[in-house]
Protein backbone atom coordinates (compact mmCIF):
# COMPACT_ATOMS: atom_id res chain seq x y z
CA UNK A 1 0.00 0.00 0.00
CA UNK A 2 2.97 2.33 0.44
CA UNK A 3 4.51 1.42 -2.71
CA UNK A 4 1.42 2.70 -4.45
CA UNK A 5 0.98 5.85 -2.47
CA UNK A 6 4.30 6.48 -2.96
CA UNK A 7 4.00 5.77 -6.50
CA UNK A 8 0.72 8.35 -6.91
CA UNK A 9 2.63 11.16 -5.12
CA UNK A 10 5.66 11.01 -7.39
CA UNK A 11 3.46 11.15 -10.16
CA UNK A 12 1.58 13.63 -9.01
CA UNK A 13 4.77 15.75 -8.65
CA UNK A 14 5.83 14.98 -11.93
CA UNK A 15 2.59 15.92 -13.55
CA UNK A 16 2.75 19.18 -12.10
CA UNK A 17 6.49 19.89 -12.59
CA UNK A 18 6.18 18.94 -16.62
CA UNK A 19 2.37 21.01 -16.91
CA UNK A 20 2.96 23.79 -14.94
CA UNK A 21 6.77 24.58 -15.00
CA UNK A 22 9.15 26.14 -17.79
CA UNK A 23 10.86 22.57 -18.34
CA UNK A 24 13.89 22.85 -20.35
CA UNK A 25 16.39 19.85 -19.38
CA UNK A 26 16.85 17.99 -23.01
CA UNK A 27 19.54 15.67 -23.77
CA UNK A 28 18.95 16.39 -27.55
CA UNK A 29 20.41 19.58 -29.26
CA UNK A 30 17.44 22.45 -29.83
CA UNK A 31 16.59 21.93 -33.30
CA UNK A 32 16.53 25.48 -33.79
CA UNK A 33 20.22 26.02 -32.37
CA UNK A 34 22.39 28.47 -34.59
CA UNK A 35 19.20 29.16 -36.69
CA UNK A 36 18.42 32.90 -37.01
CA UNK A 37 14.83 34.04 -36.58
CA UNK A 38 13.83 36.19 -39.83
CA UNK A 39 11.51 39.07 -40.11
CA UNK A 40 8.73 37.58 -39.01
CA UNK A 41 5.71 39.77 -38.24
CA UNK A 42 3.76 40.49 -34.95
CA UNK A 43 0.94 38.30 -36.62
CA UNK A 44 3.23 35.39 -37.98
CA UNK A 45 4.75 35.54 -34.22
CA UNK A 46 1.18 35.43 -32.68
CA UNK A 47 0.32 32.40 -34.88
CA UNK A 48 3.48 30.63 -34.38
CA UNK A 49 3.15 30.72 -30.35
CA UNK A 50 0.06 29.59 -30.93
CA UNK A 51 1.08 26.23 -32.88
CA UNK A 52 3.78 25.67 -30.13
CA UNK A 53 1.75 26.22 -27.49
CA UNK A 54 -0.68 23.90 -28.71
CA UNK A 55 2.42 21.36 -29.11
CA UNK A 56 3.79 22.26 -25.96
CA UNK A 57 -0.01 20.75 -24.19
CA UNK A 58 0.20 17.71 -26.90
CA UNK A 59 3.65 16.98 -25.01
CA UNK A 60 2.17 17.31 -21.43
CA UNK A 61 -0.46 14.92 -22.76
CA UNK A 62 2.08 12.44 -24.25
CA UNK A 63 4.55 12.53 -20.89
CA UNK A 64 1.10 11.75 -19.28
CA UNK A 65 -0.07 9.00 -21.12
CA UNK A 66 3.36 7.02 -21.48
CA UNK A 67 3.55 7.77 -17.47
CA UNK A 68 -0.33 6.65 -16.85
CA UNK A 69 0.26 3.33 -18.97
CA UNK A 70 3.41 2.41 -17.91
CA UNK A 71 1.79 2.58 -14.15
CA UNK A 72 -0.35 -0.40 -15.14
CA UNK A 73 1.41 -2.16 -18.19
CA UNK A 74 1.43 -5.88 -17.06
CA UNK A 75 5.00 -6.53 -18.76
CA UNK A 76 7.95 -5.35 -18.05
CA UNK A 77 9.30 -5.04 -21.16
CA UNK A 78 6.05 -3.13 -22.23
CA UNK A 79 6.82 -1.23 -19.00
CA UNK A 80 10.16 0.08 -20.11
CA UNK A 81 9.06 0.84 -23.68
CA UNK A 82 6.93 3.29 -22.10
CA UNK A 83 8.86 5.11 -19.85
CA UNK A 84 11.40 5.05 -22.63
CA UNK A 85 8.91 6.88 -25.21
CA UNK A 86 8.60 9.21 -22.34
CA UNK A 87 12.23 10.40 -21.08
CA UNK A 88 12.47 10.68 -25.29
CA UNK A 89 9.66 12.99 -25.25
CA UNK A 90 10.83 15.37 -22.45
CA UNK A 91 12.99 16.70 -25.29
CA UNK A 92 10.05 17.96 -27.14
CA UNK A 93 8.87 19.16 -24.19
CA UNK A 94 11.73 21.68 -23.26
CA UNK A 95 11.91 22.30 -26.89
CA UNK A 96 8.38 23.56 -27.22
CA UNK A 97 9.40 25.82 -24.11
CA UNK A 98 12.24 27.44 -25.03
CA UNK A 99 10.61 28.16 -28.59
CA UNK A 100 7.55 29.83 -26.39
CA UNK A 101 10.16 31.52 -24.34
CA UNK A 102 11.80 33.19 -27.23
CA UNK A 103 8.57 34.20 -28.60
CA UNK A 104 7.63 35.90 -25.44
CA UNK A 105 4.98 33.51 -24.40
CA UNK A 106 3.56 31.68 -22.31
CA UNK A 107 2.52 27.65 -22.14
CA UNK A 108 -1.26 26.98 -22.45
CA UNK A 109 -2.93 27.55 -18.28
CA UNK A 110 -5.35 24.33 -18.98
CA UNK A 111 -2.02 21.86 -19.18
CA UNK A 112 -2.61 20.55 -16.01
CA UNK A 113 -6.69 19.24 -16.74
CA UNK A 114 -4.75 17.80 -19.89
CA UNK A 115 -2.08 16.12 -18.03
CA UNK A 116 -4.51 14.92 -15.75
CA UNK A 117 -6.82 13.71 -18.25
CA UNK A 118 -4.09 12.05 -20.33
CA UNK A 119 -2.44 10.40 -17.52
CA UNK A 120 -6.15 8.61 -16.44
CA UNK A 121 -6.30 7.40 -20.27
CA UNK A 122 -3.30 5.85 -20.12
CA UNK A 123 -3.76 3.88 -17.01
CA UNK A 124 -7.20 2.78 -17.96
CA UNK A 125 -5.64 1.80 -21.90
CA UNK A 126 -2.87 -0.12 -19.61
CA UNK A 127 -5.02 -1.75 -17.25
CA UNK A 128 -7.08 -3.25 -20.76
CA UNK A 129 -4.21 -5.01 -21.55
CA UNK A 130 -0.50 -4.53 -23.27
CA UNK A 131 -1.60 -4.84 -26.52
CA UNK A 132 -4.73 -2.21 -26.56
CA UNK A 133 -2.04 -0.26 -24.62
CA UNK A 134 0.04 -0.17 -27.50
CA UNK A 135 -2.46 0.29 -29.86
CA UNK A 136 -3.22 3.51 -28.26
CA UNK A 137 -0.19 4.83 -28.65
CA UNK A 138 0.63 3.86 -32.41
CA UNK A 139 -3.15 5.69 -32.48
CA UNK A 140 -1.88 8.56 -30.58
CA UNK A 141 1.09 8.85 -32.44
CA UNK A 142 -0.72 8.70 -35.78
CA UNK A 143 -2.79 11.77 -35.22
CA UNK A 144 0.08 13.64 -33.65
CA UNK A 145 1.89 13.30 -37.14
CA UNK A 146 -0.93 14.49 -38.57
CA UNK A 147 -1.17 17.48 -36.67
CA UNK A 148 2.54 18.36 -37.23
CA UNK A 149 1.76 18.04 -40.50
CA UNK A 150 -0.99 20.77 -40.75
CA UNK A 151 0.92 23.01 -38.42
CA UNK A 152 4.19 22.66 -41.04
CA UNK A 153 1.76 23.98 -43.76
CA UNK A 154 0.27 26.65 -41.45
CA UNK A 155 3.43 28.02 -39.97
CA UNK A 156 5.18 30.92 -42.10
CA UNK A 157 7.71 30.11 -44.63
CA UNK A 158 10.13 32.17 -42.39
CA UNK A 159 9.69 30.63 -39.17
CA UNK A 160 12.96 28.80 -39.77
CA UNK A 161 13.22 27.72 -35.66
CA UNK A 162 9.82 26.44 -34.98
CA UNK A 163 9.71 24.33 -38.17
CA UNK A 164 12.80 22.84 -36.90
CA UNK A 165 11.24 21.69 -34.03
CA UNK A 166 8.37 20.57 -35.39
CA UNK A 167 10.53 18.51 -38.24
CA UNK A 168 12.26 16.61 -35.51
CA UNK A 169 9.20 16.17 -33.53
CA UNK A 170 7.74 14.59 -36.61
CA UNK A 171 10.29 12.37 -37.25
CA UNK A 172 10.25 10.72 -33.30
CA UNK A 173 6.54 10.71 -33.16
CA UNK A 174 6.50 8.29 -36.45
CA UNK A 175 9.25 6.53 -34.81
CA UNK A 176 7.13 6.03 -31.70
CA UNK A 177 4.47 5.08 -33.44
CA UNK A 178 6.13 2.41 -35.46
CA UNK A 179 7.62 1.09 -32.58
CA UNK A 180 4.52 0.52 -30.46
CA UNK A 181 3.47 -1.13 -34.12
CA UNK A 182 6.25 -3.36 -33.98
CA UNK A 183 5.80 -4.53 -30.51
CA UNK A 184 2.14 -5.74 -31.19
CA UNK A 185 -0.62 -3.01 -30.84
CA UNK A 186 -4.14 -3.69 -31.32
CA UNK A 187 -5.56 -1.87 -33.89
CA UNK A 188 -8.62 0.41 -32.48
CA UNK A 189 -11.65 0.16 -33.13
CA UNK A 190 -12.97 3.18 -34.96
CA UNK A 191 -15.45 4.32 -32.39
CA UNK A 192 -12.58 4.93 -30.14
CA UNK A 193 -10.31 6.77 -33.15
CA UNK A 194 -12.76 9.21 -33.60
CA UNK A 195 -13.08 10.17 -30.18
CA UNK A 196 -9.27 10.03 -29.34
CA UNK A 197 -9.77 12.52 -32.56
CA UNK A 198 -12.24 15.35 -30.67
CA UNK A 199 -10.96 15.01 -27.59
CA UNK A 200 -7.44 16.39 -29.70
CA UNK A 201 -9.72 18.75 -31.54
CA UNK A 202 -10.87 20.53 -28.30
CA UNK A 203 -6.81 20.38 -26.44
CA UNK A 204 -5.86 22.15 -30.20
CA UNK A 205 -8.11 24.64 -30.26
CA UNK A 206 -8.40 26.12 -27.01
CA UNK A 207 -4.46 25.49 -26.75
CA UNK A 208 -3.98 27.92 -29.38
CA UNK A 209 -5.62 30.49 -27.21
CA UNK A 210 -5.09 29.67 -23.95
């Protein structure tokens, strides 16, 4: 019973530390390192914080989910996969910060209902079983790409930093994805898809603003 408790208060800590704080510690080089910022306008700015913040939250999520499921994974190799995927994605994490930071802004003020949310969704997808666990993330990671994808075409041709980021980000998400693919997730069932899908939709949008 103290193992557990334990267990709950360290994540606990951790979720608020990673949602809450200006978390910066990567092991990976800032993809936007010697790259010079152009021109960009007050509006291109505004609309570029707003695509990083709304990355920024889809990190919180993901550092909650890989936590949440690696809490209940029944195998221990399924177990370390997780908390793998997640010590990779603090890099995107302090990445997503320091781009914020050096557009003068600030990290979305709902992160913490989102890390909360994300980190029961794990632990429930864990507790169905390894392989629905996994499925959730190659799901997860699928619509992330996605998302990159859109935000690569919305960004400004100038933003040379932030499309970086989100390059690199792109490129470990897939990874993740195939990964969790690799080691035998379940494919979904489409009920579940689509509302992994609007659960995203609402995190982007009022991410972007808030």
């Amino acid at each position: 019973m103290t193992n557990i408790v334990d267990i709950l208060i360290e994540e606990v800590d951790k979720g608020l530390k990673y949602s809450t704080q200006n978390y910066q510690l990567n092991k990976r080089d800032y993809p936007g390192k010697g790259l010079e910022d152009s021109d960009l306008t007050e509006l291109e700015k505004h609309h570029s914080a707003g695509l990083m913040r709304v990355n920024h939250s889809g990190e919180v999520c993901a550092q909650a989910l890989y936590r949440g499921q690696a809490l209940t994974a029944e195998l221990n190799d399924v177990k370390e996969k997780m908390n793998e995927a997640a010590s990779e994605e603090l890099d995107h994490l302090a990445w997503c910060n320091k781009r914020l930071e050096e557009l003068n802004q600030r990290p979305s003020i709902l992160n913490p209902l989102w890390y909360g949310m994300s980190f029961t969704l794990g632990a429930v997808a864990g507790l169905a079983g390894d392989k629905w666990s996994l499925g959730f993330v190659e799901e997860t990671e699928e619509q992330v790409v996605k998302h990159l994808d859109g935000h690569m075409k919305k960004v400004s041709s100038k933003d040379n930093k932030t499309k970086a980021i989100m390059k690199q980000m792109r490129e470990d998400e897939e990874a993740h994805g195939l990964a969790a693919q690799k080691a035998g997730a379940a494919e979904l069932p489409e009920e579940v898809k689509e509302i992994m899908s609007a659960v995203a939709k609402v995190m982007t949008t009022t991410s972007y603003q808030i």
